[in-house]
N, C-alpha and C. Protein backbone atom coordinates (compact mmCIF):
# COMPACT_ATOMS: atom_id res chain seq x y z
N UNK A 1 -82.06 -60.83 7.87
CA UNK A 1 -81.27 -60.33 6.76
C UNK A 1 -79.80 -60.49 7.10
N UNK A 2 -79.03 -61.09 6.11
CA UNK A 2 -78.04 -61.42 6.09
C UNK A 2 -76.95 -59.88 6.08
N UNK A 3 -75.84 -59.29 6.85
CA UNK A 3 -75.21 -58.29 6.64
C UNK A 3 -73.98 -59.23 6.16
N UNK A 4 -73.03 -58.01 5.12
CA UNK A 4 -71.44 -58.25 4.68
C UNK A 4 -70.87 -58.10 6.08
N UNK A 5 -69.21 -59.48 6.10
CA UNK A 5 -68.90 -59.33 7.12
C UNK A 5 -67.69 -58.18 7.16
N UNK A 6 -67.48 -57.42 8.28
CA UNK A 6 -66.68 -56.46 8.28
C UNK A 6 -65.38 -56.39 8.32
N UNK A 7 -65.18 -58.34 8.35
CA UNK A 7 -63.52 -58.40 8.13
C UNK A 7 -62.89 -58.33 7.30
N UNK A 8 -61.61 -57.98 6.91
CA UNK A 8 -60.71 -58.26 5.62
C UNK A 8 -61.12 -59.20 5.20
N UNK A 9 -61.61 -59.74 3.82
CA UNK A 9 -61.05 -61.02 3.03
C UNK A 9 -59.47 -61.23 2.76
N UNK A 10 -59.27 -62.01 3.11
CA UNK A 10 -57.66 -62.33 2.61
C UNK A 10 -57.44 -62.43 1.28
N UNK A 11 -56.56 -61.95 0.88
CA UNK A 11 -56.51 -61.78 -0.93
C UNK A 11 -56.94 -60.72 -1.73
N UNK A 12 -57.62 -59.66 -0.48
CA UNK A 12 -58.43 -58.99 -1.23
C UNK A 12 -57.71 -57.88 -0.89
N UNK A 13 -57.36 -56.62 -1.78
CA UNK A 13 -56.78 -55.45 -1.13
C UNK A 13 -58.15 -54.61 -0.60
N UNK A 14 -57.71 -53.66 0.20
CA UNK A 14 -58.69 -52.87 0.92
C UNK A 14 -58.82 -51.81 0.45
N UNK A 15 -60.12 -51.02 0.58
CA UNK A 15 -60.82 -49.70 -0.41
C UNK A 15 -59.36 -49.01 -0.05
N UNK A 16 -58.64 -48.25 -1.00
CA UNK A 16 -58.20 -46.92 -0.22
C UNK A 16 -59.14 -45.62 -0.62
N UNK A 17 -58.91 -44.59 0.29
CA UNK A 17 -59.74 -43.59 -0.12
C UNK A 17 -58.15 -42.42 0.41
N UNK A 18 -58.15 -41.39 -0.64
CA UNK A 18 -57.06 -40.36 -0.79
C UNK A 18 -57.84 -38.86 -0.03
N UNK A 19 -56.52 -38.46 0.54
CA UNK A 19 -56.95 -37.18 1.10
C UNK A 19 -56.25 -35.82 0.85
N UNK A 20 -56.21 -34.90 0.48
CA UNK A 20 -55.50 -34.10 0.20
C UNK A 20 -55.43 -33.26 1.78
N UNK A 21 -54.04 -32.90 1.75
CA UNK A 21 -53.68 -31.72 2.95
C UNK A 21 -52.95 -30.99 2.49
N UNK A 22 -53.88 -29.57 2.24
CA UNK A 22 -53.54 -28.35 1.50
C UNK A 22 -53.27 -27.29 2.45
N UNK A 23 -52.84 -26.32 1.62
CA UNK A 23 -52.97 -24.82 2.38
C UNK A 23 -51.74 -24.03 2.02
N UNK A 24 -51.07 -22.53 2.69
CA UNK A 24 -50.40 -21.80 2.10
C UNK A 24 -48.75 -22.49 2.79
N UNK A 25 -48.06 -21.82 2.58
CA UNK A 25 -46.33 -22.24 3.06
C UNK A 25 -46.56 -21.85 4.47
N UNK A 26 -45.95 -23.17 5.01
CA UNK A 26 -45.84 -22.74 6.55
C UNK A 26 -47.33 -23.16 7.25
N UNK A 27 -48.41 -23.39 6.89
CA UNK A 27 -49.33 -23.58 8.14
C UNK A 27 -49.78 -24.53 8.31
N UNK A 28 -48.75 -25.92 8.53
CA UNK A 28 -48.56 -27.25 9.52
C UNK A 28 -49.26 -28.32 8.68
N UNK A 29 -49.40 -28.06 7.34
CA UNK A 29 -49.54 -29.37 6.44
C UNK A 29 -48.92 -30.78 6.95
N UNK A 30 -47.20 -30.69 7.09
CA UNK A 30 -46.47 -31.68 7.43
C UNK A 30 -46.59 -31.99 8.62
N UNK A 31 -47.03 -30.79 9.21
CA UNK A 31 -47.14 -31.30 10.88
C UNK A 31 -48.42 -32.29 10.93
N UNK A 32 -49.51 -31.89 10.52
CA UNK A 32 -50.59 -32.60 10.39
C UNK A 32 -50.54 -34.08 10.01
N UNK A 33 -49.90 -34.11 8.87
CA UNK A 33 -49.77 -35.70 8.30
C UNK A 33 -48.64 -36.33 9.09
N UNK A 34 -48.04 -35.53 9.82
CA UNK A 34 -46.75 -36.72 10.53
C UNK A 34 -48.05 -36.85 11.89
N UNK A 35 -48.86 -35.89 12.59
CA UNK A 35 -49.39 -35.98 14.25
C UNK A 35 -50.66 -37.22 13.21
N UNK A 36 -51.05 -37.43 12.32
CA UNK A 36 -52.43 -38.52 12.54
C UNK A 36 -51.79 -39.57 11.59
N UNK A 37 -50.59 -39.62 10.88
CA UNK A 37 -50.09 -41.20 10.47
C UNK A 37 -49.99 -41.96 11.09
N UNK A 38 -50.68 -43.17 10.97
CA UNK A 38 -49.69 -44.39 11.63
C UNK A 38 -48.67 -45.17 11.27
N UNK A 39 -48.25 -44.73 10.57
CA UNK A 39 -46.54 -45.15 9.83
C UNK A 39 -45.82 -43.85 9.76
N UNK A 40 -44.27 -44.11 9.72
CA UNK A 40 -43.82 -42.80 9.74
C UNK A 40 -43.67 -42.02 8.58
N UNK A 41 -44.58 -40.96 8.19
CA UNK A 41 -44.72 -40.31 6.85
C UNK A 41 -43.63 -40.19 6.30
N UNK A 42 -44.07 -40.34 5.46
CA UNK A 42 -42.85 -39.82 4.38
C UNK A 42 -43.04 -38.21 3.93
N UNK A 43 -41.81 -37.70 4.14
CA UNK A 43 -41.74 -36.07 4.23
C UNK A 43 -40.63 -36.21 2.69
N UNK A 44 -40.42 -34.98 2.60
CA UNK A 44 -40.18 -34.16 1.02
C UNK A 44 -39.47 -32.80 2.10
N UNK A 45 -39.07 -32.44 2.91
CA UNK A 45 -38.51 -31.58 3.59
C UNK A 45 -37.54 -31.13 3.32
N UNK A 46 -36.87 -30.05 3.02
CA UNK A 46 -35.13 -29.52 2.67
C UNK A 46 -34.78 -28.35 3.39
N UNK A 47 -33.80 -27.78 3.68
CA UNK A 47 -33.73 -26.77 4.17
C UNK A 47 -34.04 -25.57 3.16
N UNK A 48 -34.41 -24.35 4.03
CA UNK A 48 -34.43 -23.12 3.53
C UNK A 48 -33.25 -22.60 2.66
N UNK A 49 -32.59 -22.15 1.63
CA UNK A 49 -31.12 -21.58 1.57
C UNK A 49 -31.49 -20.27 0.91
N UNK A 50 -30.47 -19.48 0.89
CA UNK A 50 -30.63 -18.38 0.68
C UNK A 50 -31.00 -18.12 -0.60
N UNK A 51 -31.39 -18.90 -1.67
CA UNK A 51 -31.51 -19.28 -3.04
C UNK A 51 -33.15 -19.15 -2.63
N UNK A 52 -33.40 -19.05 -1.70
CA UNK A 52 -35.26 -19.16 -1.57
C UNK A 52 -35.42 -17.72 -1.36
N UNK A 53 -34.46 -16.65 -0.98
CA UNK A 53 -34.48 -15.23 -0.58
C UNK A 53 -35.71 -14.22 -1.25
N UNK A 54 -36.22 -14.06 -1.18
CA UNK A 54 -37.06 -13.18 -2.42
C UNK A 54 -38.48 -14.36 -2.84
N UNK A 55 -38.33 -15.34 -2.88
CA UNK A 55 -39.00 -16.14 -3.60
C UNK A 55 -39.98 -16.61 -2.73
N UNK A 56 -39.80 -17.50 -1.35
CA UNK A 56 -40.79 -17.94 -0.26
C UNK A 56 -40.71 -16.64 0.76
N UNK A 57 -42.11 -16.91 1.24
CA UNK A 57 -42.48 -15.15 1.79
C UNK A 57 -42.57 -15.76 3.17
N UNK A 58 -41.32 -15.22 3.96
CA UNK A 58 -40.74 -16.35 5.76
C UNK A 58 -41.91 -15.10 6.46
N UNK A 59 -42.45 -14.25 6.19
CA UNK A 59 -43.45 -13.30 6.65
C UNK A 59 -44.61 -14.25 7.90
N UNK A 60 -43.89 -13.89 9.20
CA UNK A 60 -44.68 -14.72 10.19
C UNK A 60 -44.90 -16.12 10.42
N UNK A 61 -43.75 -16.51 9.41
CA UNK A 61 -42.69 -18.14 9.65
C UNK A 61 -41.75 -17.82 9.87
N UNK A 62 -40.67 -16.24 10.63
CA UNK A 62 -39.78 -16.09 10.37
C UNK A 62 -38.63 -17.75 10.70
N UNK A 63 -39.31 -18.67 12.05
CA UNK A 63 -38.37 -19.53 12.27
C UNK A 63 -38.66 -20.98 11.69
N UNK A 64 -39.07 -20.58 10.45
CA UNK A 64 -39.31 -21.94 9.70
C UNK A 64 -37.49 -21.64 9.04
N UNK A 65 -37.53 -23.63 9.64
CA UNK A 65 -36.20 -23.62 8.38
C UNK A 65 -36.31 -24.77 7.37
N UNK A 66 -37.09 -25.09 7.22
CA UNK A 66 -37.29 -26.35 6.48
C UNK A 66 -38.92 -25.65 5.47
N UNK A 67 -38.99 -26.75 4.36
CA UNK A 67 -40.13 -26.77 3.46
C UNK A 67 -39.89 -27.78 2.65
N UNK A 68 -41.46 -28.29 2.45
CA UNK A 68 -41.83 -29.47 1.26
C UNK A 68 -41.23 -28.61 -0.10
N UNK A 69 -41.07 -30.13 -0.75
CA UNK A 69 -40.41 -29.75 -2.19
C UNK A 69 -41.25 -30.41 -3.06
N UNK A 70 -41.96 -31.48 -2.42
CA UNK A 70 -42.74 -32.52 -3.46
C UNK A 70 -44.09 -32.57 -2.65
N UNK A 71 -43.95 -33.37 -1.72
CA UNK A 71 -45.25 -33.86 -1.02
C UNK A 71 -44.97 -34.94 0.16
N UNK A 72 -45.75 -34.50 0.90
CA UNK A 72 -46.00 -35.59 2.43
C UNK A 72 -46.41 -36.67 2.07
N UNK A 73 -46.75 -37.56 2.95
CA UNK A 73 -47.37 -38.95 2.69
C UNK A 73 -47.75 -39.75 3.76
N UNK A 74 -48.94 -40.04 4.25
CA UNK A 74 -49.30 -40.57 5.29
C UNK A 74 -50.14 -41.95 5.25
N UNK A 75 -50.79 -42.58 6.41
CA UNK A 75 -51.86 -43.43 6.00
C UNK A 75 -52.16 -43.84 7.63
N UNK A 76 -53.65 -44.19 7.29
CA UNK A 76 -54.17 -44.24 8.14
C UNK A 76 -55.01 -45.75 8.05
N UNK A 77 -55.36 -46.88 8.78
CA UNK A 77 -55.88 -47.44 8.26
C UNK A 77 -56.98 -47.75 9.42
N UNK A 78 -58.24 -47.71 8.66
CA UNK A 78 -59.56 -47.36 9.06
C UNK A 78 -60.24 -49.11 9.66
N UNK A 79 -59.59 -50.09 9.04
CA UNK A 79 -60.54 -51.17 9.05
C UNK A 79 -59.54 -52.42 7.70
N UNK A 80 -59.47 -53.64 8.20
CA UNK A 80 -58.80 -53.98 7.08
C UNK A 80 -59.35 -54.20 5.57
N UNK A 81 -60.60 -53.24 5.60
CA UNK A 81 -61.76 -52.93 4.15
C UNK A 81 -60.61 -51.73 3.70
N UNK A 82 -60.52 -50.62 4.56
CA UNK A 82 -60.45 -49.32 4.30
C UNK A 82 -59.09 -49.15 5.03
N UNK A 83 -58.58 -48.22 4.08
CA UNK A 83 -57.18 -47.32 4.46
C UNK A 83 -57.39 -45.90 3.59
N UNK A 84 -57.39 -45.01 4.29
CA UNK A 84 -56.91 -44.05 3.67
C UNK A 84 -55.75 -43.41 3.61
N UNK A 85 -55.14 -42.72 2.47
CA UNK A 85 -53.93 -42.23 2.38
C UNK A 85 -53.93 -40.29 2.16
N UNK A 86 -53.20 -40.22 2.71
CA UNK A 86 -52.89 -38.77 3.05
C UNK A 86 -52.43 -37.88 2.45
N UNK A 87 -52.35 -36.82 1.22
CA UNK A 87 -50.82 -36.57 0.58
C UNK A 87 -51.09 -34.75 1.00
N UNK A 88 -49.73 -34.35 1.69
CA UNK A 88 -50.07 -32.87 1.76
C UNK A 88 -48.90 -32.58 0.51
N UNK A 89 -49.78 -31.35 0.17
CA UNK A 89 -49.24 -30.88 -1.14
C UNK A 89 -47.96 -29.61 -0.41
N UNK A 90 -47.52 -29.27 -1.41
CA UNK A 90 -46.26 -28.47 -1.37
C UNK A 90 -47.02 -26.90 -1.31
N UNK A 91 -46.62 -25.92 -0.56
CA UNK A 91 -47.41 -24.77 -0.37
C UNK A 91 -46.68 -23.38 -1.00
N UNK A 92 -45.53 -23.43 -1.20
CA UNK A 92 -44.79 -22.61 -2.29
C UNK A 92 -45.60 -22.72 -3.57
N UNK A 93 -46.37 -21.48 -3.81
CA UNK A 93 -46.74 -21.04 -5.55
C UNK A 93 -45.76 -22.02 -6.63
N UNK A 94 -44.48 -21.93 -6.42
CA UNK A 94 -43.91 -22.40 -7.11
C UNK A 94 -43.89 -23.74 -8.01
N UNK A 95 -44.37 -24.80 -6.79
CA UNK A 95 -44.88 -26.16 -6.73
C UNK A 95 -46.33 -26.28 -6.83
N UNK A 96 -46.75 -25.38 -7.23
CA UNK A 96 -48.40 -25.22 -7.38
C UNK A 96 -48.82 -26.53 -8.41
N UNK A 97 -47.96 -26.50 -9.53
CA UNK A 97 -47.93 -27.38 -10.59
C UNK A 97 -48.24 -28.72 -10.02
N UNK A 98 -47.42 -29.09 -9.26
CA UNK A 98 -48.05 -30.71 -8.62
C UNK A 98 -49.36 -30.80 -8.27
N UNK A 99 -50.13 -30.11 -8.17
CA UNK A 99 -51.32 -29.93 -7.23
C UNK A 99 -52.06 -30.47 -8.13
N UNK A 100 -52.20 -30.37 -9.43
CA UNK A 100 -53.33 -31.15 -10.62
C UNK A 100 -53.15 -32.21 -11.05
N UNK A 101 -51.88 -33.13 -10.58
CA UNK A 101 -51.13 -34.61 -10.23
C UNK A 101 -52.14 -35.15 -9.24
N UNK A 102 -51.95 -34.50 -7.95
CA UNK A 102 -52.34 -35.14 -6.56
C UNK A 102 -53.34 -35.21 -6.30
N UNK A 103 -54.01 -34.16 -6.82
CA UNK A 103 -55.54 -34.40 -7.11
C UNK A 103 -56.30 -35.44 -7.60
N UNK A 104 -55.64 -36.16 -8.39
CA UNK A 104 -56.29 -36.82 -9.30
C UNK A 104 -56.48 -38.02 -8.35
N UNK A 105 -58.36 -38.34 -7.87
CA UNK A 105 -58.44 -39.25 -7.01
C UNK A 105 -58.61 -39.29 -6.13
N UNK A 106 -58.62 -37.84 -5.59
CA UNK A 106 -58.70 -37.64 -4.65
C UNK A 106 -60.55 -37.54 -3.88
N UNK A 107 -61.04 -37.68 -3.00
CA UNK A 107 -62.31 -37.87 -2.27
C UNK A 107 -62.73 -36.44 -1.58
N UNK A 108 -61.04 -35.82 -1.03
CA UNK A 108 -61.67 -34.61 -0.66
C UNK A 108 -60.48 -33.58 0.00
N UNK A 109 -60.85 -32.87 0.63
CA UNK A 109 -59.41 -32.13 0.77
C UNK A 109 -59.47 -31.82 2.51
N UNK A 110 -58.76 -31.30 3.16
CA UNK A 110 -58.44 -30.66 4.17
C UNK A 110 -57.65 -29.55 3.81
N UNK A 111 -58.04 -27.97 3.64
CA UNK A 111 -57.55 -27.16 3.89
C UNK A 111 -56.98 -26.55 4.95
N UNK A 112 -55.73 -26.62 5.38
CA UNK A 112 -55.12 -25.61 6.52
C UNK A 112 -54.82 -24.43 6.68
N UNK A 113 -55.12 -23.68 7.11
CA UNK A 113 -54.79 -22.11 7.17
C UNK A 113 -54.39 -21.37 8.73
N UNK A 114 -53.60 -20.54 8.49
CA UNK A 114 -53.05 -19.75 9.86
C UNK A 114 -53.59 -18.70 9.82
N UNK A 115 -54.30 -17.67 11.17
CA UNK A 115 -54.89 -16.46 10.90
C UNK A 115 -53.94 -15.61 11.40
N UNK A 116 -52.73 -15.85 10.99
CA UNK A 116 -51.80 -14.89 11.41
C UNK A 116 -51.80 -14.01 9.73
N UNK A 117 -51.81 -15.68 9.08
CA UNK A 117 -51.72 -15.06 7.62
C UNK A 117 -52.75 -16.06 6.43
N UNK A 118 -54.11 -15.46 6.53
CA UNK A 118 -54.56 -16.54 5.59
C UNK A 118 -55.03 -16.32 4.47
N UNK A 119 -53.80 -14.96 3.92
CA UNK A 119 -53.89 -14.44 2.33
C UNK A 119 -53.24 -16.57 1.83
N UNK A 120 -52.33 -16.69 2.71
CA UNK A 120 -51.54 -17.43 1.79
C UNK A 120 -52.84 -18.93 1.47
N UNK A 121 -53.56 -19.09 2.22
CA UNK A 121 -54.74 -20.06 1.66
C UNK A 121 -55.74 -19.68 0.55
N UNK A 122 -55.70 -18.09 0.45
CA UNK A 122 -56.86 -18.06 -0.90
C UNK A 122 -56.66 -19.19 -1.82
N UNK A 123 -55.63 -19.59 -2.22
CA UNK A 123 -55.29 -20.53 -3.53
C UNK A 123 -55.79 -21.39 -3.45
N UNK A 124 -55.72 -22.34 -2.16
CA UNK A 124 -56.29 -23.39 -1.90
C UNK A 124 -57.38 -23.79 -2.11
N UNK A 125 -58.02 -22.95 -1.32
CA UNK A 125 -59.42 -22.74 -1.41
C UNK A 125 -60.03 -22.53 -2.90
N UNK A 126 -59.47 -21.46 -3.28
CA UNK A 126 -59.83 -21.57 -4.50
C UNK A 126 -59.70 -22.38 -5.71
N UNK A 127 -58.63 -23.01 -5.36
CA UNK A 127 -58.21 -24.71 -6.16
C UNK A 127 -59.41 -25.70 -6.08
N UNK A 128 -59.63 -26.12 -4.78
CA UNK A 128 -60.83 -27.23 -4.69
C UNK A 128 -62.19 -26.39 -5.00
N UNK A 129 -62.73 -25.43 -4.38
CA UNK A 129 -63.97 -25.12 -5.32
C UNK A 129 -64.14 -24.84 -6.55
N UNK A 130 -62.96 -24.84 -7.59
CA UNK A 130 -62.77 -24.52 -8.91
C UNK A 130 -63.30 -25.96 -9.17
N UNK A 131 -62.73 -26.92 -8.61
CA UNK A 131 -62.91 -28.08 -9.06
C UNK A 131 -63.67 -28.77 -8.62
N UNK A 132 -64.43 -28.32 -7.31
CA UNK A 132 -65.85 -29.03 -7.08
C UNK A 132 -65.63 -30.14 -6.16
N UNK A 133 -63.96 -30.17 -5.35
CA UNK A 133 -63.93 -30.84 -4.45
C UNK A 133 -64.16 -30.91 -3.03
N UNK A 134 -65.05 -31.60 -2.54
CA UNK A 134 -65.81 -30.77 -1.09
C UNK A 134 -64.11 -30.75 -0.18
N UNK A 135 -63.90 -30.32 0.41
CA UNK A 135 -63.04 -29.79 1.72
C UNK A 135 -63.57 -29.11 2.83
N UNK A 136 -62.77 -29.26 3.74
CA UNK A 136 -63.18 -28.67 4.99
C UNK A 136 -61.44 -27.99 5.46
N UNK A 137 -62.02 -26.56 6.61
CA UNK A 137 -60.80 -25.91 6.84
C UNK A 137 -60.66 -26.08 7.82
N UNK A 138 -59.70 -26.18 8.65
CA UNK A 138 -58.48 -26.77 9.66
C UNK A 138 -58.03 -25.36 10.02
N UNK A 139 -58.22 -24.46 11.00
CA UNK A 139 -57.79 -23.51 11.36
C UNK A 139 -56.96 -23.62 12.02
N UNK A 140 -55.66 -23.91 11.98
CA UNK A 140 -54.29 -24.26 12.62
C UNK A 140 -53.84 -23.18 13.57
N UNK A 141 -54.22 -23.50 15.17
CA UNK A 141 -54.43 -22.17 16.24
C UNK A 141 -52.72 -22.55 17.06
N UNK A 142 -51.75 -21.79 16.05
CA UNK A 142 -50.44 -22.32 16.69
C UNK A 142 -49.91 -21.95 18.28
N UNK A 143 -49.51 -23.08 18.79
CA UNK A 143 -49.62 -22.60 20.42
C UNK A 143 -51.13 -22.55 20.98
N UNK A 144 -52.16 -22.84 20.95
CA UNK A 144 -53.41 -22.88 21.35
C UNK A 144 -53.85 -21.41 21.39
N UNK A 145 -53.01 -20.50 20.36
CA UNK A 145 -53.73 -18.73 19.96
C UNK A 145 -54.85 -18.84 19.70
N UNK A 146 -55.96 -18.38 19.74
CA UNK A 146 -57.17 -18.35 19.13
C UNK A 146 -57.93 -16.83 18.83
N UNK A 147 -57.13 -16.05 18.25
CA UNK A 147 -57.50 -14.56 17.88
C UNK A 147 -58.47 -13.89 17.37
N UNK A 148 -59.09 -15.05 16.38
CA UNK A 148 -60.43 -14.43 15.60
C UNK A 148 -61.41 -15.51 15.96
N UNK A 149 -62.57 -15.54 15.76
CA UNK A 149 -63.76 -16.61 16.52
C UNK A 149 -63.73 -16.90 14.84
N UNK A 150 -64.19 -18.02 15.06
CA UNK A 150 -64.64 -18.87 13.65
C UNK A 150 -65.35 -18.08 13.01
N UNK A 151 -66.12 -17.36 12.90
CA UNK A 151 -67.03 -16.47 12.20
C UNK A 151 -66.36 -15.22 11.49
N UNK A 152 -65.37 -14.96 12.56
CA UNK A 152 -64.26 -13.79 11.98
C UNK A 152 -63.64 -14.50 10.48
N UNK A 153 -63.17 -15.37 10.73
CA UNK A 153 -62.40 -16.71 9.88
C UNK A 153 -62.86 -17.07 8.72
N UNK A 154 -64.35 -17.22 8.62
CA UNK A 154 -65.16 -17.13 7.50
C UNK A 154 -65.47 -16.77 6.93
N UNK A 155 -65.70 -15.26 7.68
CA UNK A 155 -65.89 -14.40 6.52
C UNK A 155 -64.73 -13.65 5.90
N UNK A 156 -63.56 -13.77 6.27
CA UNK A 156 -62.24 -13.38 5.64
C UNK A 156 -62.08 -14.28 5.12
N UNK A 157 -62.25 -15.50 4.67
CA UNK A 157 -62.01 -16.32 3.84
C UNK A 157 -63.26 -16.12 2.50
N UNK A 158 -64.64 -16.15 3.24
CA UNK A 158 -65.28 -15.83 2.33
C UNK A 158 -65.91 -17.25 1.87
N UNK A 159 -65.75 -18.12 2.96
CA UNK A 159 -66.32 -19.60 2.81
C UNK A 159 -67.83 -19.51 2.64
N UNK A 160 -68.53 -20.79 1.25
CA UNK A 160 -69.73 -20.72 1.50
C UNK A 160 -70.19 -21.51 2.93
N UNK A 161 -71.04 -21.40 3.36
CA UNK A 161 -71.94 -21.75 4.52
C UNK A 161 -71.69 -23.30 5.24
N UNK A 162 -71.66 -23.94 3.67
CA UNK A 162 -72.00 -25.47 3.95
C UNK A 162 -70.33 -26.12 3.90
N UNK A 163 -69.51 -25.49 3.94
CA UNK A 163 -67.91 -26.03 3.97
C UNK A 163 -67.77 -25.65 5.70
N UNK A 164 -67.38 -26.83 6.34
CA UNK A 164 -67.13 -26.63 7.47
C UNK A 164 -65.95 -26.00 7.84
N UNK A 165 -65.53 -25.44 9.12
CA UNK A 165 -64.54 -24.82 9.64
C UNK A 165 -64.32 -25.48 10.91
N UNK A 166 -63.06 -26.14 11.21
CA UNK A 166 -62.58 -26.57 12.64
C UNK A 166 -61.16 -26.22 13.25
N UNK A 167 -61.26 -25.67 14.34
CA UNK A 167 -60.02 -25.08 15.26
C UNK A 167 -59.18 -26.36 15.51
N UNK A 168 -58.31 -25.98 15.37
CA UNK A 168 -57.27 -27.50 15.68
C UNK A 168 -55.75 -26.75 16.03
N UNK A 169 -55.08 -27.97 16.34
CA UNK A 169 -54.01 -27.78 16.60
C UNK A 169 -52.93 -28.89 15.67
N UNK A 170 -52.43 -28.62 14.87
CA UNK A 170 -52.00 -29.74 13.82
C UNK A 170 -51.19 -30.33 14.37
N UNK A 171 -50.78 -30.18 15.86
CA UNK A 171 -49.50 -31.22 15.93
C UNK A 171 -49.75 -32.19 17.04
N UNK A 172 -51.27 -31.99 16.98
CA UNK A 172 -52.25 -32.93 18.09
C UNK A 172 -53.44 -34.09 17.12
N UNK A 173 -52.52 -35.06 17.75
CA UNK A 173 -53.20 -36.28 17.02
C UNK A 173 -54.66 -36.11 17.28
N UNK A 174 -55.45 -35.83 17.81
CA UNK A 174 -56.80 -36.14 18.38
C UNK A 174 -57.27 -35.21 17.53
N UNK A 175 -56.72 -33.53 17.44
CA UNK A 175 -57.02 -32.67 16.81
C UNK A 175 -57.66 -32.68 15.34
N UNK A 176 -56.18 -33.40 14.82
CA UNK A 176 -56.17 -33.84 13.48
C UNK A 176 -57.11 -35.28 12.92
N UNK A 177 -57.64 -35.63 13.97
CA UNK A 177 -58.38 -36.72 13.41
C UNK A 177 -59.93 -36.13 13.75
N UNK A 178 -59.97 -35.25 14.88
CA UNK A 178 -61.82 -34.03 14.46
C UNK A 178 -61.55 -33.46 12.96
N UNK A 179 -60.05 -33.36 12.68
CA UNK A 179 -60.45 -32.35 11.18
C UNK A 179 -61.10 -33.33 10.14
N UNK A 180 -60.26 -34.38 10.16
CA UNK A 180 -60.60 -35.34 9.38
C UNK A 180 -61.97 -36.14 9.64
N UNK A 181 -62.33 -36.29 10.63
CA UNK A 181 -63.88 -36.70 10.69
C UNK A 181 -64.40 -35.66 10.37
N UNK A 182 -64.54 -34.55 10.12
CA UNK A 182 -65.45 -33.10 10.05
C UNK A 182 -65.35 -33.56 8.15
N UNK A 183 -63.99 -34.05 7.65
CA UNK A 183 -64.21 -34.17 6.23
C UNK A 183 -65.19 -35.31 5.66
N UNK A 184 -65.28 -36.09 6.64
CA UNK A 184 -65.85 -37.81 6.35
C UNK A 184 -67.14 -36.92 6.51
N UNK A 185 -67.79 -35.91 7.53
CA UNK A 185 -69.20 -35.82 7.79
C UNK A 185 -69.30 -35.03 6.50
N UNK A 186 -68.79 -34.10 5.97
CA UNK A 186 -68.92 -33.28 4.94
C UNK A 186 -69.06 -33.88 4.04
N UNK A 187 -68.44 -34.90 3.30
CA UNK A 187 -68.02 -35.48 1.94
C UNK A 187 -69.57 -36.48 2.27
N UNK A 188 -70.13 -37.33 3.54
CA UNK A 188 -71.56 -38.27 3.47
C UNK A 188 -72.58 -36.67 3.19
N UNK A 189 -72.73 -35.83 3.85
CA UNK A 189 -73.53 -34.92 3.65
C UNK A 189 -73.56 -34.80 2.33
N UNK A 190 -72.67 -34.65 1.87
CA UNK A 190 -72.19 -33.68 -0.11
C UNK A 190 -73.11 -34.76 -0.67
N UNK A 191 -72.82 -36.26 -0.43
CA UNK A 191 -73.23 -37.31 -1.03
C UNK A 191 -74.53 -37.29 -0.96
N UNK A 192 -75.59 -36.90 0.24
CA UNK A 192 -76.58 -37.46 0.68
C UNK A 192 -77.53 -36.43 -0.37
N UNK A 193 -76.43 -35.08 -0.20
CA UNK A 193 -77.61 -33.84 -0.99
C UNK A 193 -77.37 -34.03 -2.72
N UNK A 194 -76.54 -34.62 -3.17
CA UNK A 194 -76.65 -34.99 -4.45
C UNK A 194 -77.73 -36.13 -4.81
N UNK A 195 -77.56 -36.95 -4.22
CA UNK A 195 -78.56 -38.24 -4.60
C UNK A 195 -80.23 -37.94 -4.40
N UNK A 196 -80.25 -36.64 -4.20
CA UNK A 196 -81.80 -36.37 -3.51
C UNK A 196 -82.22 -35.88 -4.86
């Protein structure tokens, strides 16, 4: 039996497949898509000004000085068939609005969350299961903290069973590419139990 060969055709563009990198303000979206790009992302970054006072909640970011305004942008390329592209969304409520843009096309998500504070991921979470997009969560353990065991994590989130959960460190390339294979195993699984 004859197999397709696995090289690029020339002329031909290559599958892309889109990824979303979600989660609340502050828990290493950008860090994530700059530690597993292989080009240098394109960031949406501005400073904090006092015009944000009242509005973004610095509550256990006190030394964040920067935030997305639009969206990250990364890419990864898998094979000259396949590239996937990266987009972390903006985590200010405010910019929530882009989020039903970026979506569109998307294959699957990576949720990030901090358990210092992971009121600020309910949204997220609750964004892609509204919409039926499989994701997986990225427990962003800043400084290699690890305070609650994954099980603690879950059930304060309140995740069903079959959405995976992985400890990472977002500003570790290796890290960030277990999160992202944990999404590739999730999204063939999602596939395998639909077609049955």
């Amino acid at each position: 039996m004859d197999y397709a060969s696995s090289e690029h055709v020339p002329g031909t563009a290559p599958l892309a497949v889109k990824i979303l990198v979600a989660g609340g303000f502050g828990v290493g979206k950008t860090t994530l898509v700059g530690a597993v790009s292989e080009v240098a992302p394109l960031h949406t970054e501005e400073y904090l000004t006092r015009a944000s006072d009242g509005v973004d909640d610095l509550e256990g970011v006190t030394s964040k000085v920067t935030t997305t305004v639009a969206l990250d942008f990364g890419r990864i390329t898998i094979s000259g068939d396949l590239v996937v592209y990266l987009f972390g969304t903006p985590g200010q409520e405010r910019f929530w609005f882009m989020w039903n843009d970026l979506v569109n096309g998307a294959l699957g998500a990576v949720v990030l969350v901090d358990t210092r504070r992971l009121e600020v991921s309910f949204a997220s979470i609750d964004f892609f299961e509204s919409r039926g997009i499989p994701f997986v969560v990225g427990v962003n353990c800043f400084h290699g903290v690890r305070d609650r065991t994954a099980e603690e994590i879950r059930g304060a989130l309140a995740l069903d069973p079959q959405v995976p959960l992985v400890l990472c460190d977002a500003r570790d390339r290796s890290d960030g590419r277990d999160v992202l294979l944990a999404l590739v195993d999730h999204l063939m699984a999602s596939r395998s139990t639909t077609s049955v």
